[in-house]
PDB file of N, CA and C in Angstrom:
ATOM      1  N   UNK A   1     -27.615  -8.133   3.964  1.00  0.00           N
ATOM      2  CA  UNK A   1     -27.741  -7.442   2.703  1.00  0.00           C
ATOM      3  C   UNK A   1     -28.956  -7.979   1.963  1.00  0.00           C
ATOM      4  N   UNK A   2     -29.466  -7.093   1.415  1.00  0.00           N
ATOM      5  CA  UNK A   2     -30.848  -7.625   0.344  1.00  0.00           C
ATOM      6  C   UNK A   2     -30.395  -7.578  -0.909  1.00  0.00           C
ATOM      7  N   UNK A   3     -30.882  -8.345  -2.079  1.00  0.00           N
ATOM      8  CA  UNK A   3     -30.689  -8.064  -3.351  1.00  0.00           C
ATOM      9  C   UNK A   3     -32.029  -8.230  -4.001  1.00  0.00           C
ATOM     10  N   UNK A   4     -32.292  -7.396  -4.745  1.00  0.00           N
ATOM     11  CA  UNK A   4     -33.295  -7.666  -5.559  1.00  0.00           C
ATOM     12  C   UNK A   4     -32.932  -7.733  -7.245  1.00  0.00           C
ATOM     13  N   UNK A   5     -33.407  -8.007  -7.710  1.00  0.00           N
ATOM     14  CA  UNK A   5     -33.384  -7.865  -9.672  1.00  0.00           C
ATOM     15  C   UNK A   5     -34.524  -8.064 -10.390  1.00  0.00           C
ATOM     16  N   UNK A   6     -34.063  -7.027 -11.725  1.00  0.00           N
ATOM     17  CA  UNK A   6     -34.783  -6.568 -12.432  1.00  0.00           C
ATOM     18  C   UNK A   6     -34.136  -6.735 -13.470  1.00  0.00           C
ATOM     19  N   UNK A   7     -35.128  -7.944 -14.429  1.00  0.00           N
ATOM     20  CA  UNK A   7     -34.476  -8.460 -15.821  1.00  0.00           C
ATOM     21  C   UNK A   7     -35.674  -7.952 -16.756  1.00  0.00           C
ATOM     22  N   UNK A   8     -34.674  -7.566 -18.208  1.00  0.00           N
ATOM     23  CA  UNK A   8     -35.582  -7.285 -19.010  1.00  0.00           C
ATOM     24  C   UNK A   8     -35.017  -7.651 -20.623  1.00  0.00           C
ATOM     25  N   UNK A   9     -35.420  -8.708 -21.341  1.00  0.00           N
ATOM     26  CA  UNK A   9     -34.393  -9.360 -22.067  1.00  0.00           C
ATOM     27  C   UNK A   9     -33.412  -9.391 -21.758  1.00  0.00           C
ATOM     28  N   UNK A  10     -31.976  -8.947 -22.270  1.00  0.00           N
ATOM     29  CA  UNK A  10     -30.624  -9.122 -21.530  1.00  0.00           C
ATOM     30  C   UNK A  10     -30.437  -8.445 -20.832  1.00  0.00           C
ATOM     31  N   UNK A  11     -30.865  -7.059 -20.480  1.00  0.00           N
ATOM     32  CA  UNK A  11     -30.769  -5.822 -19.509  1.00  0.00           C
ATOM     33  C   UNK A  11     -31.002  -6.475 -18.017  1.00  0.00           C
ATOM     34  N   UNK A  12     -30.226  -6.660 -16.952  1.00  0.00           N
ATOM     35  CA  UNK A  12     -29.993  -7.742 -15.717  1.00  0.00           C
ATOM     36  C   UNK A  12     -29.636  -5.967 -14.973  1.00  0.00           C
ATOM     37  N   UNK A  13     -30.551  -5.329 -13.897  1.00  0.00           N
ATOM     38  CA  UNK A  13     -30.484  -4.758 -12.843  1.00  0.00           C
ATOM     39  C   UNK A  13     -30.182  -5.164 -11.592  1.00  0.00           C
ATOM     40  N   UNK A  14     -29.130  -5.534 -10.791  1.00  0.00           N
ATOM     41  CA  UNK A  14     -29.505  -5.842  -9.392  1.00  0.00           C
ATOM     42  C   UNK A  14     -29.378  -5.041  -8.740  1.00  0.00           C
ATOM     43  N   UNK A  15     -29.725  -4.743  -7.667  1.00  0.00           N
ATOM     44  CA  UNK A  15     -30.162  -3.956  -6.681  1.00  0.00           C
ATOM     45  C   UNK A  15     -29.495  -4.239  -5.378  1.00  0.00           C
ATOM     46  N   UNK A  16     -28.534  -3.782  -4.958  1.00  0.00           N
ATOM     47  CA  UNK A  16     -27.953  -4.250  -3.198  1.00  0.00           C
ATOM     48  C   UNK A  16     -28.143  -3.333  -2.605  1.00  0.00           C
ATOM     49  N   UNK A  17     -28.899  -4.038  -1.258  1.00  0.00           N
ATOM     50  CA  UNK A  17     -29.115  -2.682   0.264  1.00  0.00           C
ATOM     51  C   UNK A  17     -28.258  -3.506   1.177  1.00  0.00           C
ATOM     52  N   UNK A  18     -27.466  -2.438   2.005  1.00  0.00           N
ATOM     53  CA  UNK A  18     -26.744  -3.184   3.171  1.00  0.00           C
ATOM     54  C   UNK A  18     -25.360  -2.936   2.731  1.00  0.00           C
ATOM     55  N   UNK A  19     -24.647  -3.836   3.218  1.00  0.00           N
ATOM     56  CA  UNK A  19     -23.119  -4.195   3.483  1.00  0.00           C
ATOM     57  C   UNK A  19     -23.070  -5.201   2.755  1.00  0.00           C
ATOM     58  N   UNK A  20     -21.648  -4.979   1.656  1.00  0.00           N
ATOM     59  CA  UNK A  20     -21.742  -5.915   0.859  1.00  0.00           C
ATOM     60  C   UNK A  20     -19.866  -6.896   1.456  1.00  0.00           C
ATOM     61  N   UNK A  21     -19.641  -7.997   2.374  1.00  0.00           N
ATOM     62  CA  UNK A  21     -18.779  -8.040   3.045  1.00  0.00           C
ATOM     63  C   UNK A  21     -18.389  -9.575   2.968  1.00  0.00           C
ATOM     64  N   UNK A  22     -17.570 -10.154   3.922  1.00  0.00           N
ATOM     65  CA  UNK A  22     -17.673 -11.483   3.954  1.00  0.00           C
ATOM     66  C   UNK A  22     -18.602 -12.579   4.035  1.00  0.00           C
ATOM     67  N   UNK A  23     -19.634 -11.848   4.851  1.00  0.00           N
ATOM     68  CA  UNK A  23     -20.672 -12.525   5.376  1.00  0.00           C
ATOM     69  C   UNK A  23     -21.835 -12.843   4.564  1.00  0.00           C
ATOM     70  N   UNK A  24     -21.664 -11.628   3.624  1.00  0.00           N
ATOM     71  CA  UNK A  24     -22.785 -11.298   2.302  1.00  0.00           C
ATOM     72  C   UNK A  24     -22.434 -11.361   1.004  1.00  0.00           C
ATOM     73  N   UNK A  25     -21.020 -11.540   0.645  1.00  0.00           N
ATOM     74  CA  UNK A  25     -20.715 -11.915  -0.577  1.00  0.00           C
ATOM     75  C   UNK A  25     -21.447 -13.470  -1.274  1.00  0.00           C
ATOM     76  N   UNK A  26     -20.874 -14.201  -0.439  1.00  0.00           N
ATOM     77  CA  UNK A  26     -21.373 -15.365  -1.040  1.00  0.00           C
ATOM     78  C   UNK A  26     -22.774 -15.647  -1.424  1.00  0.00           C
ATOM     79  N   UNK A  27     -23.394 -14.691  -1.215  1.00  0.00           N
ATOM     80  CA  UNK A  27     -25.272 -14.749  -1.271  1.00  0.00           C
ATOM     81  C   UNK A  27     -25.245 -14.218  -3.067  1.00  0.00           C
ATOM     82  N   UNK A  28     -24.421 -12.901  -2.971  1.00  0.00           N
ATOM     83  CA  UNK A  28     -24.506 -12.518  -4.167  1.00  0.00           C
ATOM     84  C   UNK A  28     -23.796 -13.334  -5.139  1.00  0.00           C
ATOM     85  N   UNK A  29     -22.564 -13.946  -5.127  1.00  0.00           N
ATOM     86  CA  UNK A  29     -21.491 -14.526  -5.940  1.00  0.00           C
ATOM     87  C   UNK A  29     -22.501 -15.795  -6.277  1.00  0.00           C
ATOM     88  N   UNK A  30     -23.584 -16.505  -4.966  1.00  0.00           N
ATOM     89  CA  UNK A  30     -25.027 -17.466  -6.034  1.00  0.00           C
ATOM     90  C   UNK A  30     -25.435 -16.856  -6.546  1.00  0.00           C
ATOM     91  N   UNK A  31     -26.171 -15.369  -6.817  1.00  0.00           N
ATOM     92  CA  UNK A  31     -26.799 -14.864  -7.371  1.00  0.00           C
ATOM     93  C   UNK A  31     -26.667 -14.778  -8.737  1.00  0.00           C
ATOM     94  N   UNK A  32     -25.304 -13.998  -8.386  1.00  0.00           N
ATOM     95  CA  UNK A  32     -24.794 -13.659 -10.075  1.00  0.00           C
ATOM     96  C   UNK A  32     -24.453 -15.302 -11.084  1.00  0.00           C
ATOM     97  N   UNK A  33     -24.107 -16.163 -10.467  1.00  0.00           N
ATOM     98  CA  UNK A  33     -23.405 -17.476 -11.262  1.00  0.00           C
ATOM     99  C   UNK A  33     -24.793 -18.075 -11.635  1.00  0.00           C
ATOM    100  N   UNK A  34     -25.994 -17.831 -10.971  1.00  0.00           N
ATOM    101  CA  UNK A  34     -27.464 -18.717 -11.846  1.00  0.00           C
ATOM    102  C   UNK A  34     -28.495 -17.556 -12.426  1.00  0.00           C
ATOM    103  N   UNK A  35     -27.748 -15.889 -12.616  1.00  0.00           N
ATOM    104  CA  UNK A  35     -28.696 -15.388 -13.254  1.00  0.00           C
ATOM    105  C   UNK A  35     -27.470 -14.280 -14.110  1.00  0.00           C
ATOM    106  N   UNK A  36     -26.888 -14.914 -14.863  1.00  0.00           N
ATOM    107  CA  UNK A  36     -26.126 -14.437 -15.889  1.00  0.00           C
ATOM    108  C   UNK A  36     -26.260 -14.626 -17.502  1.00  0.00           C
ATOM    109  N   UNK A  37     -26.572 -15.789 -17.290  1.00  0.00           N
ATOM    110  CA  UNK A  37     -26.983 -16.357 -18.447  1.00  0.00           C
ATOM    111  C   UNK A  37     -27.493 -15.953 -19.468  1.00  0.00           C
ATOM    112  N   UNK A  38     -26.810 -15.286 -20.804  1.00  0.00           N
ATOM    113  CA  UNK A  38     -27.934 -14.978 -21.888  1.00  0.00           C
ATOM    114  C   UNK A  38     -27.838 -13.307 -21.659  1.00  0.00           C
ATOM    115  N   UNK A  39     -27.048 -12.382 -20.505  1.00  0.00           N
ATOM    116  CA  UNK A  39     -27.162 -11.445 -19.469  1.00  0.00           C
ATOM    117  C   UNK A  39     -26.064 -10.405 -20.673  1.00  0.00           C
ATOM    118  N   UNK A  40     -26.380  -9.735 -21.434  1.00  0.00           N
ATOM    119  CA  UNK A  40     -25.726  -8.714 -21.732  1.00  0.00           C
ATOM    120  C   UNK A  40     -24.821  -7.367 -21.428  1.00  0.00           C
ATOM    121  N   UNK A  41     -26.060  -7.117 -20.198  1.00  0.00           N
ATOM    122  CA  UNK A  41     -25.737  -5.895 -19.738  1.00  0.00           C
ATOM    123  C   UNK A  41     -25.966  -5.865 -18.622  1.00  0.00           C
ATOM    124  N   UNK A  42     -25.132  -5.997 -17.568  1.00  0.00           N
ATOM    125  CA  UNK A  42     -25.422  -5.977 -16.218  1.00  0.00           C
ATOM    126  C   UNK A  42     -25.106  -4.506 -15.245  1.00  0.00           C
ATOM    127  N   UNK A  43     -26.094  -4.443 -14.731  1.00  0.00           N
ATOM    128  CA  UNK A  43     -25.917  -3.227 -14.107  1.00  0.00           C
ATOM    129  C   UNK A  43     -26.077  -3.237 -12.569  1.00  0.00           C
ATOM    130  N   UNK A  44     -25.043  -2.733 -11.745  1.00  0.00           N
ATOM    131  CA  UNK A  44     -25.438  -2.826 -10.431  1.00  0.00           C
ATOM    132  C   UNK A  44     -25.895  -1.615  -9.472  1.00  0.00           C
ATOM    133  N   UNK A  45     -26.940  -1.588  -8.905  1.00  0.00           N
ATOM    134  CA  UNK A  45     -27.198  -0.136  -8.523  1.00  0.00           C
ATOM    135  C   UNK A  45     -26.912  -0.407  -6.860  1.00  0.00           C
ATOM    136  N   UNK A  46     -25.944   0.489  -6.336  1.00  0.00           N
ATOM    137  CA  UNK A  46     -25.216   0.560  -5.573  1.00  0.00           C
ATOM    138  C   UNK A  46     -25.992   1.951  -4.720  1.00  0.00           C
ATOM    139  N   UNK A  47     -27.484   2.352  -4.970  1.00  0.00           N
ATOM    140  CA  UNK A  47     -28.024   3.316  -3.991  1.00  0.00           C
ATOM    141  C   UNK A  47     -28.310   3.272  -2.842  1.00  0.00           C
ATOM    142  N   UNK A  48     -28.422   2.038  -2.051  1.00  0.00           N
ATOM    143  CA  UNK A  48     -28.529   1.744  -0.868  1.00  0.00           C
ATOM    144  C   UNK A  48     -27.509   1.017  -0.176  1.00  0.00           C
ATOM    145  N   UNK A  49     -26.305   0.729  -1.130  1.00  0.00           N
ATOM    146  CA  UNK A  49     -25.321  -0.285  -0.342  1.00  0.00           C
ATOM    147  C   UNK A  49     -24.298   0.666   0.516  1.00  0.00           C
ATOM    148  N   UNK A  50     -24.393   0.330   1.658  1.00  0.00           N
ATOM    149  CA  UNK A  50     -23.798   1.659   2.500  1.00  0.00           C
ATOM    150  C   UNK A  50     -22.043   1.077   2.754  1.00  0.00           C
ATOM    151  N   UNK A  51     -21.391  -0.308   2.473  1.00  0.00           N
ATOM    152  CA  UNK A  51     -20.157  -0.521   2.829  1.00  0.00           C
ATOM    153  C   UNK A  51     -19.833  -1.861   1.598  1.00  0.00           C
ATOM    154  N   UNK A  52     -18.435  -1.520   1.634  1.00  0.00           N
ATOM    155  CA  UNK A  52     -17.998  -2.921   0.450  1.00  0.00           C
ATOM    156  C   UNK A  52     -16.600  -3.015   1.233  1.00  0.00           C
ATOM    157  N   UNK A  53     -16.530  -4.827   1.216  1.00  0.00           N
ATOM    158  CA  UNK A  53     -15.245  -5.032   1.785  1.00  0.00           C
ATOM    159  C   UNK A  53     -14.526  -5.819   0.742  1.00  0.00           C
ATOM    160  N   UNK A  54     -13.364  -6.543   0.721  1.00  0.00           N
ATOM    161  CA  UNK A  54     -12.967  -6.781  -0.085  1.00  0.00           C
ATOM    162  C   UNK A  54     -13.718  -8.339  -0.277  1.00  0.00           C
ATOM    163  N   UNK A  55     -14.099  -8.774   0.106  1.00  0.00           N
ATOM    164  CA  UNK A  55     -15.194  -9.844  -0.261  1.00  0.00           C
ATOM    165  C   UNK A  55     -16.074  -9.561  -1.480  1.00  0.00           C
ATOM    166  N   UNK A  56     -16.626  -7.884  -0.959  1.00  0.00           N
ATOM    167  CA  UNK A  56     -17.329  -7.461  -2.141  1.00  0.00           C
ATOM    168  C   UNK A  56     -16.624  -7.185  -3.483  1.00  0.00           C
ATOM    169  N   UNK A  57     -16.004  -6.910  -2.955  1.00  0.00           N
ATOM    170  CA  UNK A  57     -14.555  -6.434  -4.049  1.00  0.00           C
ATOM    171  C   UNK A  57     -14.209  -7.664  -5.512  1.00  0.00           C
ATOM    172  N   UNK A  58     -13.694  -8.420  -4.479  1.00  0.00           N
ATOM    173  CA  UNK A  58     -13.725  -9.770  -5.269  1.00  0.00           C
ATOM    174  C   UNK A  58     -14.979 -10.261  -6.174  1.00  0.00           C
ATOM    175  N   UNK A  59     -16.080 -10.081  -6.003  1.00  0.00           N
ATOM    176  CA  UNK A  59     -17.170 -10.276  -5.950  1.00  0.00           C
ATOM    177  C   UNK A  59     -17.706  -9.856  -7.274  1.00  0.00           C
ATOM    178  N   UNK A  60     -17.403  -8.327  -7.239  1.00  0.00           N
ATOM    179  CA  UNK A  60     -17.641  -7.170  -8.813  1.00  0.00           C
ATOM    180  C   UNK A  60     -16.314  -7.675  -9.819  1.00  0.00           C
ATOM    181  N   UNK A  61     -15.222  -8.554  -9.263  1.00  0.00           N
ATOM    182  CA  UNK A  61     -13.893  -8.521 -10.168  1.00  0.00           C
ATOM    183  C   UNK A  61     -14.292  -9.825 -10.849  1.00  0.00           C
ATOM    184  N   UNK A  62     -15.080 -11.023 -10.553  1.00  0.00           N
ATOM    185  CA  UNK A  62     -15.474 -12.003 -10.991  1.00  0.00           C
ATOM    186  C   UNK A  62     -16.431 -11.613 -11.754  1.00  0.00           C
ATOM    187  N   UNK A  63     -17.790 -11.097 -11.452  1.00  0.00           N
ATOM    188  CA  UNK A  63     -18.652 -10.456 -12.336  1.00  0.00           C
ATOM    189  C   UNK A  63     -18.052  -9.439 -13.847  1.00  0.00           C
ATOM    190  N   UNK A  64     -16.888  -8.627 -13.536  1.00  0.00           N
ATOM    191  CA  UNK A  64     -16.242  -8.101 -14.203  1.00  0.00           C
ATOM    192  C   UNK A  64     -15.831  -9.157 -15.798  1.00  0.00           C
ATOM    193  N   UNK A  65     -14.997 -10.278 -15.161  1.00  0.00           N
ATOM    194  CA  UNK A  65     -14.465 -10.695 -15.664  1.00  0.00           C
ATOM    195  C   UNK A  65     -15.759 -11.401 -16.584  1.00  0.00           C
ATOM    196  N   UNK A  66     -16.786 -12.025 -16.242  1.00  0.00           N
ATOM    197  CA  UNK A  66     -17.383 -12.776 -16.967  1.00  0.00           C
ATOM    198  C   UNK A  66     -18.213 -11.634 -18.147  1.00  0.00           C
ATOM    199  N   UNK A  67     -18.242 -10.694 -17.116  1.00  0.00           N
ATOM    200  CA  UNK A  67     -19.399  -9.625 -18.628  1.00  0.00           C
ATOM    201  C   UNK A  67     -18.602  -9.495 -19.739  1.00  0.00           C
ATOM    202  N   UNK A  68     -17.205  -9.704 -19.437  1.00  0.00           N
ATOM    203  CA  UNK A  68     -15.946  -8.656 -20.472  1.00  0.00           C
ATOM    204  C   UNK A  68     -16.486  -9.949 -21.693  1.00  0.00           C
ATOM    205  N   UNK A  69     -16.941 -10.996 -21.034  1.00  0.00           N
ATOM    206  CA  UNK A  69     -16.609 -12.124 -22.361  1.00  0.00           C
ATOM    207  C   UNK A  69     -18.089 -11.865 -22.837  1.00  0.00           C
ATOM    208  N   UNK A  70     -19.047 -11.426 -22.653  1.00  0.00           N
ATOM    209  CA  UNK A  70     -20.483 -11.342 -22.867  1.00  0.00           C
ATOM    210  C   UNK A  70     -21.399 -10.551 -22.546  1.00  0.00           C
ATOM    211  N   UNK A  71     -20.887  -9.311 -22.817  1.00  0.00           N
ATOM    212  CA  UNK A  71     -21.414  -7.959 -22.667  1.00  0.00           C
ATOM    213  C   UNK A  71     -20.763  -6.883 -22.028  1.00  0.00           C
ATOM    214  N   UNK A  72     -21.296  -6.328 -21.210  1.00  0.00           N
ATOM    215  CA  UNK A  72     -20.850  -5.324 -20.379  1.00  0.00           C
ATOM    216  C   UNK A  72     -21.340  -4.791 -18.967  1.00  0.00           C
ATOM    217  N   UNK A  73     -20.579  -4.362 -18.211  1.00  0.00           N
ATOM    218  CA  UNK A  73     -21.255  -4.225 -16.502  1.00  0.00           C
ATOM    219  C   UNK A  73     -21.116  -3.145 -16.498  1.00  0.00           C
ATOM    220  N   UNK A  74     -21.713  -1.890 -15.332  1.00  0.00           N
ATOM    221  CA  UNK A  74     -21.482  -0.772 -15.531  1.00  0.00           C
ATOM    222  C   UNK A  74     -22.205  -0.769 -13.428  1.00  0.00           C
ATOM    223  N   UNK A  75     -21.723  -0.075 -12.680  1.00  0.00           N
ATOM    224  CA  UNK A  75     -22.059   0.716 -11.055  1.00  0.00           C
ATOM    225  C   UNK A  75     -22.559   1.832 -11.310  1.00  0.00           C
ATOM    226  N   UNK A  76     -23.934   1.476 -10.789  1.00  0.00           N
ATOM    227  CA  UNK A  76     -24.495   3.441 -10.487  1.00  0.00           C
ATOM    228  C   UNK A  76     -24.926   3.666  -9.194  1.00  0.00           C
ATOM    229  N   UNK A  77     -24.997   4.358  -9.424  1.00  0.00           N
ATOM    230  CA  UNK A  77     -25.529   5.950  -7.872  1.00  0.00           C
ATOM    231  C   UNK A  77     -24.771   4.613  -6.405  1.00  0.00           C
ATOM    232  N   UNK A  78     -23.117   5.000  -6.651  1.00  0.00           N
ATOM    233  CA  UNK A  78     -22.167   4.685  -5.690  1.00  0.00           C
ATOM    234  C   UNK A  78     -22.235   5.800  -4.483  1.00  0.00           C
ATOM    235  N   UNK A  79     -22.180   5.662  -3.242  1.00  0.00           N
ATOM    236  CA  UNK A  79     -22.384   6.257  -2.443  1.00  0.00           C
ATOM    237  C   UNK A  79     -21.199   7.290  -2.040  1.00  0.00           C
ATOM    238  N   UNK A  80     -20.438   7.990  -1.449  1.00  0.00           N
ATOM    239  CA  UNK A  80     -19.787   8.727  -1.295  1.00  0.00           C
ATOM    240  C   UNK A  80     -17.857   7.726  -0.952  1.00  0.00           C
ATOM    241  N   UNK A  81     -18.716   7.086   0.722  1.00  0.00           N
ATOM    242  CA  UNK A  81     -18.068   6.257   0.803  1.00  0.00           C
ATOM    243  C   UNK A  81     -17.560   4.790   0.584  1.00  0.00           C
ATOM    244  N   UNK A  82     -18.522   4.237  -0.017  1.00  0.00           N
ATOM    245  CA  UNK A  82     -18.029   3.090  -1.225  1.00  0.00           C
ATOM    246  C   UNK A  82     -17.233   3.474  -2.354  1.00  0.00           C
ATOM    247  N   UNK A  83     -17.561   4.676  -3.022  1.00  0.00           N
ATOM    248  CA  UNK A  83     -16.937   5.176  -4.061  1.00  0.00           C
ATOM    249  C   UNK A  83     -15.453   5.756  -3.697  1.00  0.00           C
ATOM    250  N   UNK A  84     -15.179   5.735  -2.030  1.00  0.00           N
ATOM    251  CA  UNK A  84     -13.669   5.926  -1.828  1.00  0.00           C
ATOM    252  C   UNK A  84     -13.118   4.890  -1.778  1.00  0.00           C
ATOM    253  N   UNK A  85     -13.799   3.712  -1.224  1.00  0.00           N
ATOM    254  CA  UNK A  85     -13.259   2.409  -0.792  1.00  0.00           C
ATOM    255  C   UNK A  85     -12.479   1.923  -2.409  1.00  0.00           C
ATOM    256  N   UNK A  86     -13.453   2.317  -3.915  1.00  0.00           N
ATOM    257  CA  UNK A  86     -13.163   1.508  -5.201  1.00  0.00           C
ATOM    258  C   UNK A  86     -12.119   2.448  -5.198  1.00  0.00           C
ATOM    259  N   UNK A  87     -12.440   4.053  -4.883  1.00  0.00           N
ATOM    260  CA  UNK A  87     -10.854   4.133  -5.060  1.00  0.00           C
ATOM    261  C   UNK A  87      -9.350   3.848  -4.833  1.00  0.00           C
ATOM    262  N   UNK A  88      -9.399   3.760  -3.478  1.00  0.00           N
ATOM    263  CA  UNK A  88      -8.192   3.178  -2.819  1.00  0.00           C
ATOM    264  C   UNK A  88      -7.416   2.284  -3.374  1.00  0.00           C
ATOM    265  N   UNK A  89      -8.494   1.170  -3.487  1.00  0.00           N
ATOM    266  CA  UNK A  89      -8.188  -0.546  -4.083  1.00  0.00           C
ATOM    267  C   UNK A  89      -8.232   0.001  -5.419  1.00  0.00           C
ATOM    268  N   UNK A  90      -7.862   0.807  -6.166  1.00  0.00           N
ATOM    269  CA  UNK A  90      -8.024   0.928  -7.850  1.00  0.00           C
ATOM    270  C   UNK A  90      -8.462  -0.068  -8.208  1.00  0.00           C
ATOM    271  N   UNK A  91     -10.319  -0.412  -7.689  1.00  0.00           N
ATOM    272  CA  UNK A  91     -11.840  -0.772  -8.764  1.00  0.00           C
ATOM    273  C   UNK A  91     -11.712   0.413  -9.509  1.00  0.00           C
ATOM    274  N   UNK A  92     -11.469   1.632  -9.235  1.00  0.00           N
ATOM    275  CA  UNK A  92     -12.510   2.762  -9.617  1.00  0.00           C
ATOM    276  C   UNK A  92     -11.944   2.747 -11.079  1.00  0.00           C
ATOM    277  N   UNK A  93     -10.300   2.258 -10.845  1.00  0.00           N
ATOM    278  CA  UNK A  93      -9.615   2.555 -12.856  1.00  0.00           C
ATOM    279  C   UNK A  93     -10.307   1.254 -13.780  1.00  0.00           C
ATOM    280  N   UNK A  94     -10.926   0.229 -13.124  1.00  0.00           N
ATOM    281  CA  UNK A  94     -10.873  -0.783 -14.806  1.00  0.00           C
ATOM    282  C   UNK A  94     -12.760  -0.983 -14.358  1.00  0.00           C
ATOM    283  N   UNK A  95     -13.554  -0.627 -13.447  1.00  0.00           N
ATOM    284  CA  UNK A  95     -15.022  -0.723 -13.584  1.00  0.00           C
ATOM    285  C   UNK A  95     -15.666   0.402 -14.151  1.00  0.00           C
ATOM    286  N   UNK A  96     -16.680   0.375 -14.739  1.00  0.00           N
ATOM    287  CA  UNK A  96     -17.464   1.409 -15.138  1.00  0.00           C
ATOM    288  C   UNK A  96     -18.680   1.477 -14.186  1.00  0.00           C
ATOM    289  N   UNK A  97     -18.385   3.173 -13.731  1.00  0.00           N
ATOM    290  CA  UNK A  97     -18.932   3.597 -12.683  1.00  0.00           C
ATOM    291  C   UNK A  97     -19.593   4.689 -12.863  1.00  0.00           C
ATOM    292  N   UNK A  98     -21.181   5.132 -13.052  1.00  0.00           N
ATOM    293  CA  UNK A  98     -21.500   6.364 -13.126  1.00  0.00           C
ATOM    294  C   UNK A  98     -22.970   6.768 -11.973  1.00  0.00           C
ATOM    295  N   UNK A  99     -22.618   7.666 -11.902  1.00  0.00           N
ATOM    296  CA  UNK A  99     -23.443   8.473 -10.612  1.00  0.00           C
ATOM    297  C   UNK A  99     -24.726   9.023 -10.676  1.00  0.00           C
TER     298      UNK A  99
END
């Protein structure tokens, strides 16, 4: 999986291509814990991430939890089938998700 980001005062973009899974969570879960900081609004753009397992899962529920205390998170342009996977696991009822 790749991540890239795009900070702009508190406005925090990251960017995931790939599979976001066991193997690749933990890359992001460093990511997010040393670039949160000060992070208002986090946004994850989900246009190239083609699979989420529950690694990933876990992953957005920790991120979740920390924005609720210091801003807000929001998923865009979710792919067809990631966007079934949040459904299943009801992500899709407590994340903010738009297309």
């Amino acid at each position: 999986m790749e991540i890239k980001k795009e900070q702009s005062g508190s406005n925090l973009t990251i960017f995931l291509e790939g599979r976001l899974d066991a193997t690749t969570a933990p890359s992001l879960d460093k990511e997010i814990g040393s670039s949160l900081d000060g992070v208002t609004n986090l946004v994850f753009d989900f246009s190239k991430l083609v699979y989420i397992a529950s690694a990933g899962l876990r992953t957005l529920l920790v991120a979740q939890k920390r924005m609720k205390k210091q801003g807000s998170m929001k998923i865009v342009h979710v792919s067809k089938d990631v966007n079934d996977v949040l459904e299943m696991t009801g992500f899709i009822d407590f994340l903010t998700i738009e297309n």
